[in-house]
PDB file of N, CA and C in Angstrom:
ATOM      1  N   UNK A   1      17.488 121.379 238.623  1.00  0.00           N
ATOM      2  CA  UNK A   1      16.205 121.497 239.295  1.00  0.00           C
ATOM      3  C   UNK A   1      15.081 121.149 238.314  1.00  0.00           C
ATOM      4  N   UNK A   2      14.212 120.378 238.606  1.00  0.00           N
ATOM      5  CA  UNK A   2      12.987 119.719 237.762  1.00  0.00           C
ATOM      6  C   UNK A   2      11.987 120.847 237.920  1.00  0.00           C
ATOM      7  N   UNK A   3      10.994 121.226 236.985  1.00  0.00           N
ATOM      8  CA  UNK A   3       9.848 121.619 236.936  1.00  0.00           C
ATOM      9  C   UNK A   3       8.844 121.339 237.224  1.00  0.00           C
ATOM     10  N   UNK A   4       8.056 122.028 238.541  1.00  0.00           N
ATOM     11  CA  UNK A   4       6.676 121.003 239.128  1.00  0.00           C
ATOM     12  C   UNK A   4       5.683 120.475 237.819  1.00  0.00           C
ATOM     13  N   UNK A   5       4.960 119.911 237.731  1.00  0.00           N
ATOM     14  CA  UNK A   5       3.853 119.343 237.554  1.00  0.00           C
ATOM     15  C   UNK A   5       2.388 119.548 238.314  1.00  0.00           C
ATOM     16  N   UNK A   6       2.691 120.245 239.530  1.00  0.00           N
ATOM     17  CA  UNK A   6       1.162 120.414 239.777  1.00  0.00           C
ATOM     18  C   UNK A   6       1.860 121.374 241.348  1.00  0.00           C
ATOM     19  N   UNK A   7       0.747 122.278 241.546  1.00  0.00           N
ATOM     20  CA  UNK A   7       1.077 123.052 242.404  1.00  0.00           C
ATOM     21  C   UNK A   7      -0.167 122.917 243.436  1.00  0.00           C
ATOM     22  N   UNK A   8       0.077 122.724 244.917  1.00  0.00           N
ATOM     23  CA  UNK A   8      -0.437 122.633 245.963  1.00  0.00           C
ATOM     24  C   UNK A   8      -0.191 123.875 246.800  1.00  0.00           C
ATOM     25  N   UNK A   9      -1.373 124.806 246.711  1.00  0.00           N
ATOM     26  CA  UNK A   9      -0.991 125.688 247.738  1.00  0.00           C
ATOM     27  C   UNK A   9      -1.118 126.056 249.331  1.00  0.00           C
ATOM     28  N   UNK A  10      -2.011 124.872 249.979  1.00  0.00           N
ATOM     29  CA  UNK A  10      -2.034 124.350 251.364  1.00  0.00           C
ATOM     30  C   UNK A  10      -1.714 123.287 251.671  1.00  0.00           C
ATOM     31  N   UNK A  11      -1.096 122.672 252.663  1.00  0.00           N
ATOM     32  CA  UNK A  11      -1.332 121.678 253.257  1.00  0.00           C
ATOM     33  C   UNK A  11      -2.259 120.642 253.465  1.00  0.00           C
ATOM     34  N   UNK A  12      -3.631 121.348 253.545  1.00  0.00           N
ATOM     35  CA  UNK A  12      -4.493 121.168 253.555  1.00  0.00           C
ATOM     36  C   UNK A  12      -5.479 120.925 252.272  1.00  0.00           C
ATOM     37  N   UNK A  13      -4.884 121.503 251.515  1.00  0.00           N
ATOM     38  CA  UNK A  13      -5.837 120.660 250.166  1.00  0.00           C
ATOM     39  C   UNK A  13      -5.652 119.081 250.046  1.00  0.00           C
ATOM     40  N   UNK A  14      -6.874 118.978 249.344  1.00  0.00           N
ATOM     41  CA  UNK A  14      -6.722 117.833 249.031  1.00  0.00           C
ATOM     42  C   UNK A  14      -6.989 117.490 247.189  1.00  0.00           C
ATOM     43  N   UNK A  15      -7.231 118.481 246.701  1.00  0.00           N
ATOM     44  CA  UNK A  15      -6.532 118.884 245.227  1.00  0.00           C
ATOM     45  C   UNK A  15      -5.369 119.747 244.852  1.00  0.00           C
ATOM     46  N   UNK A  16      -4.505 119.256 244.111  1.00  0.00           N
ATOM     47  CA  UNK A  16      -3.570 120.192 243.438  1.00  0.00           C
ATOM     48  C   UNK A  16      -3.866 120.897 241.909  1.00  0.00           C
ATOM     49  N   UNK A  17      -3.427 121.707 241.172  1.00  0.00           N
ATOM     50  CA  UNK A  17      -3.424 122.094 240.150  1.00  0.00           C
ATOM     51  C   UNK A  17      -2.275 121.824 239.017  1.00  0.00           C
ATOM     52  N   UNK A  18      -2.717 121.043 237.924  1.00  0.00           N
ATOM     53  CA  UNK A  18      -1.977 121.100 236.901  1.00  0.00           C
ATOM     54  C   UNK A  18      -0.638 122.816 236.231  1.00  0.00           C
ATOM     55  N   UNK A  19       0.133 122.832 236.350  1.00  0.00           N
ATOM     56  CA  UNK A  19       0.875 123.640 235.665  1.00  0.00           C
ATOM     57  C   UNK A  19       1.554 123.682 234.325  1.00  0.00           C
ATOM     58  N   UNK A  20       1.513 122.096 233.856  1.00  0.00           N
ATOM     59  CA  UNK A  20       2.081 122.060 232.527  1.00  0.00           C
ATOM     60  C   UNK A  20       1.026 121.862 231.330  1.00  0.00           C
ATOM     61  N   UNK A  21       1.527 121.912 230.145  1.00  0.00           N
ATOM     62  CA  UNK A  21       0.773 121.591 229.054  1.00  0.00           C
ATOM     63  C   UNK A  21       1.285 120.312 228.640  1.00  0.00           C
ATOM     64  N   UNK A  22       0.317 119.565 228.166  1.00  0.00           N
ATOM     65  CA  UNK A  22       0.133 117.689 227.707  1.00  0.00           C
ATOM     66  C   UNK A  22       0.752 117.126 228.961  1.00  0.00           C
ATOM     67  N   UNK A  23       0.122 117.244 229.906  1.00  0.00           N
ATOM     68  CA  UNK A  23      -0.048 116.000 230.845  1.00  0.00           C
ATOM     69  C   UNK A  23      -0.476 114.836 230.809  1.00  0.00           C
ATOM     70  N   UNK A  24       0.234 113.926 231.143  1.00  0.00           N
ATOM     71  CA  UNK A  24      -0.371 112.742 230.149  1.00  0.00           C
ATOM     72  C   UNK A  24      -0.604 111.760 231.167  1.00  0.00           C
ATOM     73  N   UNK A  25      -1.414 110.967 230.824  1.00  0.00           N
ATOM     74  CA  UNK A  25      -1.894 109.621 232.056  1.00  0.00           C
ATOM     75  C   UNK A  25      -0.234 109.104 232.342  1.00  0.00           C
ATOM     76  N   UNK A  26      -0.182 108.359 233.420  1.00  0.00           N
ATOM     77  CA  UNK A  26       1.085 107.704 233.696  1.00  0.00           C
ATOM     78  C   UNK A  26       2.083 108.269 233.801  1.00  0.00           C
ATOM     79  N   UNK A  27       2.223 109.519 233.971  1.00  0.00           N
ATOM     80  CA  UNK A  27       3.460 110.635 234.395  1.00  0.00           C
ATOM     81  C   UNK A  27       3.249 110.803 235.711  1.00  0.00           C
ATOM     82  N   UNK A  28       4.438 110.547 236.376  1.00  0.00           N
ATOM     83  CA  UNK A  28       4.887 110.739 237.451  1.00  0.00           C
ATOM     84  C   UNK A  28       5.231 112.184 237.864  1.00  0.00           C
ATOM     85  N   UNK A  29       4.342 112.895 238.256  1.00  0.00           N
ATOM     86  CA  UNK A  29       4.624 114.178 238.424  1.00  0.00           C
ATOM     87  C   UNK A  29       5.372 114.787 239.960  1.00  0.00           C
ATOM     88  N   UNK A  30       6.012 115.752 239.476  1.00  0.00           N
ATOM     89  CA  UNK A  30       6.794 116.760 241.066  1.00  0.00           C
ATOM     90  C   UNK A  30       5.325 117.459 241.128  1.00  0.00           C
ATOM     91  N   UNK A  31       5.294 117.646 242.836  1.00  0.00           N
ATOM     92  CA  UNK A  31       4.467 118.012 242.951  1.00  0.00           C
ATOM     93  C   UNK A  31       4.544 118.880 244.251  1.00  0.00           C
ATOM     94  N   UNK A  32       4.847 120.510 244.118  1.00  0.00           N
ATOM     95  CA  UNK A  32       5.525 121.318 244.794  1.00  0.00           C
ATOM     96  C   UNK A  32       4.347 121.986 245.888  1.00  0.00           C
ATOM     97  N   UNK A  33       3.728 122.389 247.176  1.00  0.00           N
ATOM     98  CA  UNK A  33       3.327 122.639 247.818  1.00  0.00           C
ATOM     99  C   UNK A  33       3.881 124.438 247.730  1.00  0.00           C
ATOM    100  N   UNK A  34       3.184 125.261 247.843  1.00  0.00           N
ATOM    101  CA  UNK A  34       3.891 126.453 247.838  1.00  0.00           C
ATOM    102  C   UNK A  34       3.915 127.208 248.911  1.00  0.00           C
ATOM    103  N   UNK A  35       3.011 126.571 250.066  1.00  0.00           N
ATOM    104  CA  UNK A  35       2.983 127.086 251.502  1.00  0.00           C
ATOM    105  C   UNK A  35       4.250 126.916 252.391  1.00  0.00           C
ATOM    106  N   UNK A  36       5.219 126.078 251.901  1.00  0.00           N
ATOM    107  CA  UNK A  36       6.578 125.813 252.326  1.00  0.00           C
ATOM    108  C   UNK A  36       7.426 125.277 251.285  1.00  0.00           C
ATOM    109  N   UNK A  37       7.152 125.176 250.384  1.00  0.00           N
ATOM    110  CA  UNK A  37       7.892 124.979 249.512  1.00  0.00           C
ATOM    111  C   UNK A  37       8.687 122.964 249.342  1.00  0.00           C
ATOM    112  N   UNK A  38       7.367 122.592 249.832  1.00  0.00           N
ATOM    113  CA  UNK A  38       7.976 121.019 249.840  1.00  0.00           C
ATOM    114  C   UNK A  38       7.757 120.273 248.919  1.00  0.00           C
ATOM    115  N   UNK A  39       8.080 119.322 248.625  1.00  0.00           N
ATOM    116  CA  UNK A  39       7.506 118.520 247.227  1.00  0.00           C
ATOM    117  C   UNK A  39       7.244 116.739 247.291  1.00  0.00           C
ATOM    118  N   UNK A  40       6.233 116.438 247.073  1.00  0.00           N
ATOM    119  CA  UNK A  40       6.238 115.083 246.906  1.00  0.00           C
ATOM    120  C   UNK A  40       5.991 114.597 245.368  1.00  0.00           C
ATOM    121  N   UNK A  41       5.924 113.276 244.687  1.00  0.00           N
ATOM    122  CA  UNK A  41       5.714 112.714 243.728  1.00  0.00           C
ATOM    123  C   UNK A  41       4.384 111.839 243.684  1.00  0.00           C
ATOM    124  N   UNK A  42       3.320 111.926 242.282  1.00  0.00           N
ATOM    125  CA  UNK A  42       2.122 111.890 242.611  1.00  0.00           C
ATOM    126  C   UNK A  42       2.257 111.091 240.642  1.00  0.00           C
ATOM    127  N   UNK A  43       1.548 110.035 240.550  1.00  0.00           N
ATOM    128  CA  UNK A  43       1.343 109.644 239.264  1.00  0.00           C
ATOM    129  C   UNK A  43      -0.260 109.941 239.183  1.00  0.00           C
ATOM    130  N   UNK A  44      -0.119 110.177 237.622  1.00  0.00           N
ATOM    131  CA  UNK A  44      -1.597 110.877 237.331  1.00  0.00           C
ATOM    132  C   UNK A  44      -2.504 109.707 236.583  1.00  0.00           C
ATOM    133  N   UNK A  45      -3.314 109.109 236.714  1.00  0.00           N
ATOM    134  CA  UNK A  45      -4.176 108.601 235.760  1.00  0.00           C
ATOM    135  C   UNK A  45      -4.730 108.863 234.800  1.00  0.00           C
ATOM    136  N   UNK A  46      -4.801 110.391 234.122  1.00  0.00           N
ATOM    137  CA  UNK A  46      -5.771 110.682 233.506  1.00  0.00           C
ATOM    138  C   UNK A  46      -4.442 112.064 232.422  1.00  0.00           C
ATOM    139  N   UNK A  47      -5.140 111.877 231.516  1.00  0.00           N
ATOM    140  CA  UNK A  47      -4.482 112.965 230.611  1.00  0.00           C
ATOM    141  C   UNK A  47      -5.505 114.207 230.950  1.00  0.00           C
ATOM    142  N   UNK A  48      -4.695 115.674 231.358  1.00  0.00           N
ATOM    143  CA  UNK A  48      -5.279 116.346 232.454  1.00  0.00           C
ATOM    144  C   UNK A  48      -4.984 117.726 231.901  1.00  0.00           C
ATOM    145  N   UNK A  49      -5.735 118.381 231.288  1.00  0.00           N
ATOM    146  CA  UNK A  49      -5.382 120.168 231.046  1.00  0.00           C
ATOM    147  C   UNK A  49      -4.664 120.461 231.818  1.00  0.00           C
ATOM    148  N   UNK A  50      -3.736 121.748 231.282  1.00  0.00           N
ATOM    149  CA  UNK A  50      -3.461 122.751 232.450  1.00  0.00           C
ATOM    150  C   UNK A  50      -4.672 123.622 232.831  1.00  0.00           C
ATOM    151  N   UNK A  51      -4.368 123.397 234.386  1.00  0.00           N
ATOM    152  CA  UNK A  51      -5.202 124.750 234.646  1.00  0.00           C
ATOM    153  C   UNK A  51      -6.557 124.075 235.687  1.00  0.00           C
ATOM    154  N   UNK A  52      -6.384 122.639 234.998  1.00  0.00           N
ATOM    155  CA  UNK A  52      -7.351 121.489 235.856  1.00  0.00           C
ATOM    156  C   UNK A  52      -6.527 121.169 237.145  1.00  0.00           C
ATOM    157  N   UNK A  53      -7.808 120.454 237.805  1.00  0.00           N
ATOM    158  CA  UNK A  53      -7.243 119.383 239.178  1.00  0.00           C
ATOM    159  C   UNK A  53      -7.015 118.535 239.452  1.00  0.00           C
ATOM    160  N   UNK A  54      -6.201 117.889 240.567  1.00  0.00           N
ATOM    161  CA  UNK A  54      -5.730 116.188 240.373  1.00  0.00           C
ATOM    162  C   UNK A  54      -6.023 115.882 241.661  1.00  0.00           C
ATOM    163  N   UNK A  55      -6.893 115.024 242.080  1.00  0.00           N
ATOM    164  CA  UNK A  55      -7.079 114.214 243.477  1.00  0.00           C
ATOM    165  C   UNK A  55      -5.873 113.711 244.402  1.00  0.00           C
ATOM    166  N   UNK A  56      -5.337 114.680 245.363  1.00  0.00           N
ATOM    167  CA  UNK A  56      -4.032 114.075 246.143  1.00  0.00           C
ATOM    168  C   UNK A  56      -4.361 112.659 247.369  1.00  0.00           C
ATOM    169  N   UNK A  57      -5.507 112.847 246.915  1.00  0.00           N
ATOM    170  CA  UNK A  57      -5.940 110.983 247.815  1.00  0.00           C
ATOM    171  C   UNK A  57      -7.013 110.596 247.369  1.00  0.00           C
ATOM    172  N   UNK A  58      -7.557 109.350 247.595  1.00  0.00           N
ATOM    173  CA  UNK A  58      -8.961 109.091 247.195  1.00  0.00           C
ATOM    174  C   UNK A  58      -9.689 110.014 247.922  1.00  0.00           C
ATOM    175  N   UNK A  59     -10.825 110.324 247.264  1.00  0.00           N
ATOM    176  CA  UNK A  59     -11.672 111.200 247.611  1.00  0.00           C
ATOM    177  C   UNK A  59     -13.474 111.273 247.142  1.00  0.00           C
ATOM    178  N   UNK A  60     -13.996 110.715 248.579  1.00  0.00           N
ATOM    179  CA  UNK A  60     -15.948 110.197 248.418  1.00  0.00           C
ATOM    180  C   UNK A  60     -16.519 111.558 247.782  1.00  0.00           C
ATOM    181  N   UNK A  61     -17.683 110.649 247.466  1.00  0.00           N
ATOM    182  CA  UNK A  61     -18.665 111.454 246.475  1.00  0.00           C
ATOM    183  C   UNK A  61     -19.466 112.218 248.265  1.00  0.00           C
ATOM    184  N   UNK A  62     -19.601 113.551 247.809  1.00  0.00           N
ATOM    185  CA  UNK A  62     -20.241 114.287 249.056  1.00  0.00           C
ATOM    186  C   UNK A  62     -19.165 114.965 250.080  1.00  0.00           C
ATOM    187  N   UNK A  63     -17.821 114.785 250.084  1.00  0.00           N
ATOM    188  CA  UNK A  63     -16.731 115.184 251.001  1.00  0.00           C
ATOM    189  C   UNK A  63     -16.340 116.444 250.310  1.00  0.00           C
ATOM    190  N   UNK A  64     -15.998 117.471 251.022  1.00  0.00           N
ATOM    191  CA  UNK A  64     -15.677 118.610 250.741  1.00  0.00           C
ATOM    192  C   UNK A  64     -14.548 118.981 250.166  1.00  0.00           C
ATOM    193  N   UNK A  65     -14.280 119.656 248.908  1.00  0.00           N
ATOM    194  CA  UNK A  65     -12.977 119.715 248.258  1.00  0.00           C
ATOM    195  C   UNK A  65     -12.179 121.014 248.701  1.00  0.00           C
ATOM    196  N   UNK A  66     -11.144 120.878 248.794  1.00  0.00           N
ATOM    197  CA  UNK A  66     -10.742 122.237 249.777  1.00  0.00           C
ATOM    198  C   UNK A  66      -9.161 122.463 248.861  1.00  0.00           C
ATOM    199  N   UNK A  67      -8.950 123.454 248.287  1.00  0.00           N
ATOM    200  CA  UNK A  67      -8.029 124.535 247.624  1.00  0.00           C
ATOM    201  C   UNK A  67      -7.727 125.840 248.282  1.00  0.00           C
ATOM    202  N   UNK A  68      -6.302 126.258 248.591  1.00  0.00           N
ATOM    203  CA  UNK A  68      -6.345 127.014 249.055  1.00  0.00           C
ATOM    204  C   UNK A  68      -6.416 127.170 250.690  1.00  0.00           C
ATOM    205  N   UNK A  69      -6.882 125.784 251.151  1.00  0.00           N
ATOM    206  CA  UNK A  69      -6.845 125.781 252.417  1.00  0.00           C
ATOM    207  C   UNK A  69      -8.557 126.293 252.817  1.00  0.00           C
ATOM    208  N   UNK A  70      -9.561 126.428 251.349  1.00  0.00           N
ATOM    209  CA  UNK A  70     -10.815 126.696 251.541  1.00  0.00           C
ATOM    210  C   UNK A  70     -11.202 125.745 250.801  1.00  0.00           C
ATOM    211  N   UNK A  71     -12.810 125.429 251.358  1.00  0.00           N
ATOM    212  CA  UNK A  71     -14.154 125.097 250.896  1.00  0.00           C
ATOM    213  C   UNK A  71     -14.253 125.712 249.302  1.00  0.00           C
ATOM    214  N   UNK A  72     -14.214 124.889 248.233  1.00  0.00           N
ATOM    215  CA  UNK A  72     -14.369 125.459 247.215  1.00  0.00           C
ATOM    216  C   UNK A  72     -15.408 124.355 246.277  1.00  0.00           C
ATOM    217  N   UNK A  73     -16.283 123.725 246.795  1.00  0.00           N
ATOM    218  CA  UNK A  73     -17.099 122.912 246.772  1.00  0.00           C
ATOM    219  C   UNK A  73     -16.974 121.591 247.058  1.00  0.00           C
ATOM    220  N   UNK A  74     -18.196 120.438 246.169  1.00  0.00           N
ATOM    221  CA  UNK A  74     -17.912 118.995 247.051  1.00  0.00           C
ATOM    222  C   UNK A  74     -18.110 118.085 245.878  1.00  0.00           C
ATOM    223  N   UNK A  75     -17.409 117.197 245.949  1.00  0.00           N
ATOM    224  CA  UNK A  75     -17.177 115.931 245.210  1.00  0.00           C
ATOM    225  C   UNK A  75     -18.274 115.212 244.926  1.00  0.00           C
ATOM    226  N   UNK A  76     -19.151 115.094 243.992  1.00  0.00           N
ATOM    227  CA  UNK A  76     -19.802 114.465 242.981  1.00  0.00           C
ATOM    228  C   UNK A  76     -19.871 113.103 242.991  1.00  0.00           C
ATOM    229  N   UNK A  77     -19.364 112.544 242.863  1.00  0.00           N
ATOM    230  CA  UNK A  77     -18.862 111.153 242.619  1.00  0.00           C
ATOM    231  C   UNK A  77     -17.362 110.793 242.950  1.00  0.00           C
ATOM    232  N   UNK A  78     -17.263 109.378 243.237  1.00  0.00           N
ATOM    233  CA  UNK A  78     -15.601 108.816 244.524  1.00  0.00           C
ATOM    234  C   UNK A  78     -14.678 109.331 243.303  1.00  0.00           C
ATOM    235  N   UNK A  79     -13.744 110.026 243.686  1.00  0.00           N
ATOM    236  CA  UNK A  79     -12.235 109.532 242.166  1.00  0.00           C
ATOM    237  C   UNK A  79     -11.156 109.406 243.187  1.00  0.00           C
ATOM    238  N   UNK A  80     -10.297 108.467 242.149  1.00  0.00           N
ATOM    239  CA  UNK A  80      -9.358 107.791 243.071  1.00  0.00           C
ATOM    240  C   UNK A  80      -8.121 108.615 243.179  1.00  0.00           C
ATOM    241  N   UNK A  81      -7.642 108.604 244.144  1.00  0.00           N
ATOM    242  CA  UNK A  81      -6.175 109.658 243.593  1.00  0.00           C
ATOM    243  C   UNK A  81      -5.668 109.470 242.568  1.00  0.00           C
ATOM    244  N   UNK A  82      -4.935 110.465 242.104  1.00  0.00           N
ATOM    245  CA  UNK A  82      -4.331 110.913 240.740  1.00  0.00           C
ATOM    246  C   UNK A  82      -5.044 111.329 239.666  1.00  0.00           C
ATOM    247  N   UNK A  83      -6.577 111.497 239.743  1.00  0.00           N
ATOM    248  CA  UNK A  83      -7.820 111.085 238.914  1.00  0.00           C
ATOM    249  C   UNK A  83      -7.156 112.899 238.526  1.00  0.00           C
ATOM    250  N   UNK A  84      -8.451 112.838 237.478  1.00  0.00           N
ATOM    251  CA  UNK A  84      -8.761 114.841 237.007  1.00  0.00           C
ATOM    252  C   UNK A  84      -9.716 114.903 237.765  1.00  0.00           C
ATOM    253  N   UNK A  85     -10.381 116.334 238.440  1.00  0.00           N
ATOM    254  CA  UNK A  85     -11.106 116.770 239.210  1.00  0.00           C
ATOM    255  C   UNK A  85     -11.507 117.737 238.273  1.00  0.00           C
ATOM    256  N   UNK A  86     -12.413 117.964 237.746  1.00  0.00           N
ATOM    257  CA  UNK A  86     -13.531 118.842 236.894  1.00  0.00           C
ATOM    258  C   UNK A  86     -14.683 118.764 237.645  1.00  0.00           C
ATOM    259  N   UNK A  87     -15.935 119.936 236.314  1.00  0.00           N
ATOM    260  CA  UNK A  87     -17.105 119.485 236.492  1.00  0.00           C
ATOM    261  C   UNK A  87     -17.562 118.671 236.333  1.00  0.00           C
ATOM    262  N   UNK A  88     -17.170 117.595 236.149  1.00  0.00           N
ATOM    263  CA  UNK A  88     -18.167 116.006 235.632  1.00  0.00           C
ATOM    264  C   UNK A  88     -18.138 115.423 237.598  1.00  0.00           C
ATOM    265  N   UNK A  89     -17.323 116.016 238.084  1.00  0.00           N
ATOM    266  CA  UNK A  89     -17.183 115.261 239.503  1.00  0.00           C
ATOM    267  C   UNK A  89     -16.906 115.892 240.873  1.00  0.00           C
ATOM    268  N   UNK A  90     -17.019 117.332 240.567  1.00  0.00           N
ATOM    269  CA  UNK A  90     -16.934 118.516 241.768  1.00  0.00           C
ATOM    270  C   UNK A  90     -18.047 119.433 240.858  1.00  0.00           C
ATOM    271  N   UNK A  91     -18.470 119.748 242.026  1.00  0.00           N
ATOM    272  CA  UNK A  91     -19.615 121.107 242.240  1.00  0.00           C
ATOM    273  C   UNK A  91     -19.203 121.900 242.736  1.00  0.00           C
ATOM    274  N   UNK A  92     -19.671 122.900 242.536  1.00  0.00           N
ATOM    275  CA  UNK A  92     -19.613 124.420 243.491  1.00  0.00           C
ATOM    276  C   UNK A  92     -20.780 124.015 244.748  1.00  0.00           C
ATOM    277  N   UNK A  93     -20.541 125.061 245.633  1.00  0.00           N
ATOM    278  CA  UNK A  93     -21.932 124.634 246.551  1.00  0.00           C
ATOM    279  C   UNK A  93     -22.584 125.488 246.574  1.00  0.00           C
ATOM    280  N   UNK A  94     -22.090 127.055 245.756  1.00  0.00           N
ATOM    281  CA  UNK A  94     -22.814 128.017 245.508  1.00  0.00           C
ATOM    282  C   UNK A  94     -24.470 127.723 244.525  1.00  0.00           C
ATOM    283  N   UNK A  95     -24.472 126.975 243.930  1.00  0.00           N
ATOM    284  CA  UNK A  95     -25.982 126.892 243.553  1.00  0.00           C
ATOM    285  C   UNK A  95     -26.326 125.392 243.189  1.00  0.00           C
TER     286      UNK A  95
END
């Protein structure tokens, strides 16, 4: 059994979360959903902390980023799937 690479906990997100340490651009990551336990494969562009986010599709500057199956702010500027999702390119909408 392989070790995820990034954990999705809705369906409905459209970010996942890093789980490993040295993620590196061009890794083909497992990428385990934990609301049913399904998994797809997702290559990353970007060398990516743990603990950071990874774009599971392209995703516009102004569209709502949703974790958890919630509103957890909105996209900044376009990143393409597989991108990192930080503050340089998601906001909170709290202030």
């Amino acid at each position: 059994m392989s070790i995820p690479h990034l954990l999705v906990h809705d369906k409905q997100d459209n970010v996942g979360v890093v789980v490993v340490e040295g993620l590196t651009a061009g890794t083909e990551m497992l990428c385990v959903i934990t609301e049913d336990n399904s998994d797809f494969s997702l290559v990353v562009n970007n060398d990516v902390p743990i603990g950071h986010k990874i774009a599971l599709a392209d995703l516009s500057d102004g569209e709502t980023a949703v974790k958890y199956g919630q509103d957890i702010g909105r996209f900044v500027a376009d990143i393409p799937k597989g991108n990192h999702v930080h503050t340089h390119n998601m906001k909170t909408k709290r202030w």
